[in-house]
C-alpha atoms as a PDB file:
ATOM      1  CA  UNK A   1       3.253  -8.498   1.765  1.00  0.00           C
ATOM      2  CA  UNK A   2       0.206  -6.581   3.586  1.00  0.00           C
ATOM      3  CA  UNK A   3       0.641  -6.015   7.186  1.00  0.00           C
ATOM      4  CA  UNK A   4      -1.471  -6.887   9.690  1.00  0.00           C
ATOM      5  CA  UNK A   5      -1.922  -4.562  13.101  1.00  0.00           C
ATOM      6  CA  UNK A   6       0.428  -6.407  15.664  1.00  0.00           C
ATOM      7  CA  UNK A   7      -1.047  -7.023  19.260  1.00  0.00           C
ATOM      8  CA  UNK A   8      -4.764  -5.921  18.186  1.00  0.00           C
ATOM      9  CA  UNK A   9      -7.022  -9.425  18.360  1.00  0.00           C
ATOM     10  CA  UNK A  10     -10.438  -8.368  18.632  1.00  0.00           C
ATOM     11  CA  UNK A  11     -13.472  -7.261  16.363  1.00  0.00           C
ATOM     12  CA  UNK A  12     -14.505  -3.736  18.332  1.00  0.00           C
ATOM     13  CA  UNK A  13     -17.046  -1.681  16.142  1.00  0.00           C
ATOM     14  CA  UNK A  14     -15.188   1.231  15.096  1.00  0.00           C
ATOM     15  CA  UNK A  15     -17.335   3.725  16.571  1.00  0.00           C
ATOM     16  CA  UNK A  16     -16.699   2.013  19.999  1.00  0.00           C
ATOM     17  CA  UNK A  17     -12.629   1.976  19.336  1.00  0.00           C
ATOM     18  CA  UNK A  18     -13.339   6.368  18.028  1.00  0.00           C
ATOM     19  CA  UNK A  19     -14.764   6.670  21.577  1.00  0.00           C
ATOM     20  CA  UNK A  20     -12.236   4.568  23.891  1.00  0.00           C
ATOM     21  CA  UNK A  21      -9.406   6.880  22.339  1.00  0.00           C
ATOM     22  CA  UNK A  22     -11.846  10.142  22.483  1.00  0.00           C
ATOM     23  CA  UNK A  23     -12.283   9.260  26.120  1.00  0.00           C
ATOM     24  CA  UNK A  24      -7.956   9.296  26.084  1.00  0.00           C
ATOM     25  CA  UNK A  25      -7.676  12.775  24.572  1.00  0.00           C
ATOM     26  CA  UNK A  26      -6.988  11.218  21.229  1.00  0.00           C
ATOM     27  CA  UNK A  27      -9.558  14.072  19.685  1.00  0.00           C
ATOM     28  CA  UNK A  28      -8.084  15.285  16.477  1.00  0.00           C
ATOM     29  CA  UNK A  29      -8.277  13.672  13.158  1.00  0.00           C
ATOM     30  CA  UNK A  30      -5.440  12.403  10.705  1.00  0.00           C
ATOM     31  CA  UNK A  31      -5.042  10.684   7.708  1.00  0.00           C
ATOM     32  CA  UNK A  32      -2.792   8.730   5.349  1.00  0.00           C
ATOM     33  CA  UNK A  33      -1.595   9.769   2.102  1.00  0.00           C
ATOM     34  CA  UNK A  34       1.288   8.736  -0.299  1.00  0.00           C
ATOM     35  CA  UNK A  35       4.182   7.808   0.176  1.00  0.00           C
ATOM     36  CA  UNK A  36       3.844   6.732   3.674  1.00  0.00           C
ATOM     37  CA  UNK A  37       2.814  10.035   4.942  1.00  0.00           C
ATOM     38  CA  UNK A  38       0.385  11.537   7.144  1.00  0.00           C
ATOM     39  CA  UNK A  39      -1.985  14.737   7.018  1.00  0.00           C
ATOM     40  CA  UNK A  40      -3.025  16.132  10.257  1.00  0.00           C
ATOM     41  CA  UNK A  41      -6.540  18.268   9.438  1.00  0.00           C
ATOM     42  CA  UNK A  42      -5.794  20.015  12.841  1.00  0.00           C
ATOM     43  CA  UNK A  43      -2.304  21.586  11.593  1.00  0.00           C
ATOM     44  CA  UNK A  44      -2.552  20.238   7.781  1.00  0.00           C
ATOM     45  CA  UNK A  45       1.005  19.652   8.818  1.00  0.00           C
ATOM     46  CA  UNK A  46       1.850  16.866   6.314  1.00  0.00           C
ATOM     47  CA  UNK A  47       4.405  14.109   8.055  1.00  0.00           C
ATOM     48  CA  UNK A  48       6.456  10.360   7.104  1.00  0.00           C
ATOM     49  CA  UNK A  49       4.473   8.015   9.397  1.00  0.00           C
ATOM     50  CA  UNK A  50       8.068   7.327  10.405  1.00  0.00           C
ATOM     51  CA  UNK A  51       7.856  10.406  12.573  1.00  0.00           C
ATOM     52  CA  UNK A  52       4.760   9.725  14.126  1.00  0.00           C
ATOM     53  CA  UNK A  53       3.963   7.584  17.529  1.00  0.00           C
ATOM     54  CA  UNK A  54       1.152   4.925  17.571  1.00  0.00           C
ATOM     55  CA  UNK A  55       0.453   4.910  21.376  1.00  0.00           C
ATOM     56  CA  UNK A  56      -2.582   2.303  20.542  1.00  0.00           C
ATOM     57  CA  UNK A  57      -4.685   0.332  18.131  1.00  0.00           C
ATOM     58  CA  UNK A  58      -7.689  -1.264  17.941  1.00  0.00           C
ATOM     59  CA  UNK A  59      -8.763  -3.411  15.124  1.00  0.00           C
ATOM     60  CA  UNK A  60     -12.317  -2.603  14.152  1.00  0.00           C
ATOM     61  CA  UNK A  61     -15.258  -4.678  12.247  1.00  0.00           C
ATOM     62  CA  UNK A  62     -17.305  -3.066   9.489  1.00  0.00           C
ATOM     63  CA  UNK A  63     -21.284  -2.958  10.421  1.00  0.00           C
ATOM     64  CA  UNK A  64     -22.089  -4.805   7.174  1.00  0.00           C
ATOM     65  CA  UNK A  65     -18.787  -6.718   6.799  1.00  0.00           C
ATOM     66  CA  UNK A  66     -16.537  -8.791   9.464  1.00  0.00           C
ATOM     67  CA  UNK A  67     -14.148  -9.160   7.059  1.00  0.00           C
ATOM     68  CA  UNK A  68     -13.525  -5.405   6.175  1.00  0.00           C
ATOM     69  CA  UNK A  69      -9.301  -5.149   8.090  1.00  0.00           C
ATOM     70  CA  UNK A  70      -9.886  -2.030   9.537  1.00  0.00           C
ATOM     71  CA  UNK A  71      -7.795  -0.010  12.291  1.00  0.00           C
ATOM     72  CA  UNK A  72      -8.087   2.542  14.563  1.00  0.00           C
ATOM     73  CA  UNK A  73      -4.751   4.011  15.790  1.00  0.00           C
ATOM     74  CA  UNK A  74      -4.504   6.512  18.492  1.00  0.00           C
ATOM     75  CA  UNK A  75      -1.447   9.143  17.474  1.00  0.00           C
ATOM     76  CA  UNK A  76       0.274  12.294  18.223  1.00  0.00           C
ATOM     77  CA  UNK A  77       1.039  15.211  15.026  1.00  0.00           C
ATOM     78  CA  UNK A  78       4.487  15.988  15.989  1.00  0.00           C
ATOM     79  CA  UNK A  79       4.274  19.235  14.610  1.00  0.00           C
ATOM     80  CA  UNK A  80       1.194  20.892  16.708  1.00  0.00           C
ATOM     81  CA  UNK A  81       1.137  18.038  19.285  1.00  0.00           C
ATOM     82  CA  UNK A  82      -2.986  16.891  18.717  1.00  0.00           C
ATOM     83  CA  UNK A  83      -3.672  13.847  19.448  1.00  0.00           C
ATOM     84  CA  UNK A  84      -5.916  12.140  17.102  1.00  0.00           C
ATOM     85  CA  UNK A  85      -7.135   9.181  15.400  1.00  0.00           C
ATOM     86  CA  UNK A  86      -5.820   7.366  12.231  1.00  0.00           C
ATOM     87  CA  UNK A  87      -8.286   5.291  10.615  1.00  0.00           C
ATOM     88  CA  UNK A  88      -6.372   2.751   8.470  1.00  0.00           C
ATOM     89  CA  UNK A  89      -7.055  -0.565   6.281  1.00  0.00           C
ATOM     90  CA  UNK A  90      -4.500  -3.595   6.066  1.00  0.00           C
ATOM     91  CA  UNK A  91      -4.561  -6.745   4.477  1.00  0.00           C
ATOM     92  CA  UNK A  92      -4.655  -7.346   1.246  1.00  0.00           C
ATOM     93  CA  UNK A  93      -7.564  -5.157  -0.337  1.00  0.00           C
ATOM     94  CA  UNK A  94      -5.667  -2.411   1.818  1.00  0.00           C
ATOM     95  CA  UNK A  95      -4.544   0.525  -0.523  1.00  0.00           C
ATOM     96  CA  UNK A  96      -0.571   0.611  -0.727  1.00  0.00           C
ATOM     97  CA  UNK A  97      -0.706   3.832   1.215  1.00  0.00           C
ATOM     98  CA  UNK A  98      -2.537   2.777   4.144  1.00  0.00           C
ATOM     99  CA  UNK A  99      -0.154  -0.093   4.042  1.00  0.00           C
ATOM    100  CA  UNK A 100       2.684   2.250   4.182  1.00  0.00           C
ATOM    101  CA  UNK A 101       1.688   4.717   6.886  1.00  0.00           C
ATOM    102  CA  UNK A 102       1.128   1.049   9.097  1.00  0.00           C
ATOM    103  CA  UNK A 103       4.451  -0.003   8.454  1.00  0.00           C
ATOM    104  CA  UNK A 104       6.249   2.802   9.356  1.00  0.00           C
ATOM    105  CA  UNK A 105       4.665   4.253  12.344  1.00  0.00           C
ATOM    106  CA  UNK A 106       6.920   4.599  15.366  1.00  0.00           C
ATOM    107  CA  UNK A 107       5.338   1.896  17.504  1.00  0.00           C
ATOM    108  CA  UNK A 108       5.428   3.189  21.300  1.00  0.00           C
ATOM    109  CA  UNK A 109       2.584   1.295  22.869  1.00  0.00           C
ATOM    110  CA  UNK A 110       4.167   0.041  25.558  1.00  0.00           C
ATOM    111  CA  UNK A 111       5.178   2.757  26.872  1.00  0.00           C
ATOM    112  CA  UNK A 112       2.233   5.320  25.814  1.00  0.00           C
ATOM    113  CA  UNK A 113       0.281   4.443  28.935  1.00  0.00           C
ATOM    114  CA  UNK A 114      -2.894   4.623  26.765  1.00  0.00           C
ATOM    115  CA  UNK A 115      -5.749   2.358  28.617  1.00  0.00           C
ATOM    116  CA  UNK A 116      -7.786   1.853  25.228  1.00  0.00           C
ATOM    117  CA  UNK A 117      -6.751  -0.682  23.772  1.00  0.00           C
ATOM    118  CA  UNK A 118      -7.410  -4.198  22.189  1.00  0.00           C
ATOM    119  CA  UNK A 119      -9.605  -6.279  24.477  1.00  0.00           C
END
């Protein structure tokens, strides 16, 4: 069953959810891969989502296509420490390994303190 990002109700453009988490220090870049891993392009570190923190996420809203599940989630490489943006789908046209990387990151958004979030 696809997931769906908990906790994250609204439609922001994703260029507006990139800039609320650049404006948090969330600078670097990562991305999901198989298996439920992650590749940090700061490090290249390669990591199980399972390792990794989301301190926020922001569902986002293609330009062309409301319907395109798309989120933004603000994380931190454990290995060098950048904090960066992970651009996922979910749902079910999601590829299994975005799907995978959702599921298993270490939800901490309560207590990240991170102010960008869902609205």
């Amino acid at each position: 069953m696809p997931t769906t990002p908990d906790n994250a109700t609204d439609a922001t453009p994703m260029g507006e959810a990139l800039k609320r988490f650049e404006a948090e220090g969330f600078t670097g870049q990562l991305a999901a891969q198989e298996g439920g891993n992650v590749i940090c392009y700061g490090c290249r570190a390669t990591t199980h989502a399972s390792e990794i923190e989301l301190a926020a996420l922001i569902r986002t809203e293609g330009a062309s296509d409301p319907d395109d599940m798309t989120a933004v989630a603000a994380v931190t490489c454990p290995h060098c420490g950048a904090k960066g943006t992970l651009v996922v789908q979910f749902g079910a046209i999601a590829p299994p390994e975005h799907d995978d990387v959702l599921r298993a990151l270490e939800d901490r958004r309560a207590e990240s303190g991170v102010t960008a979030t869902s609205r």
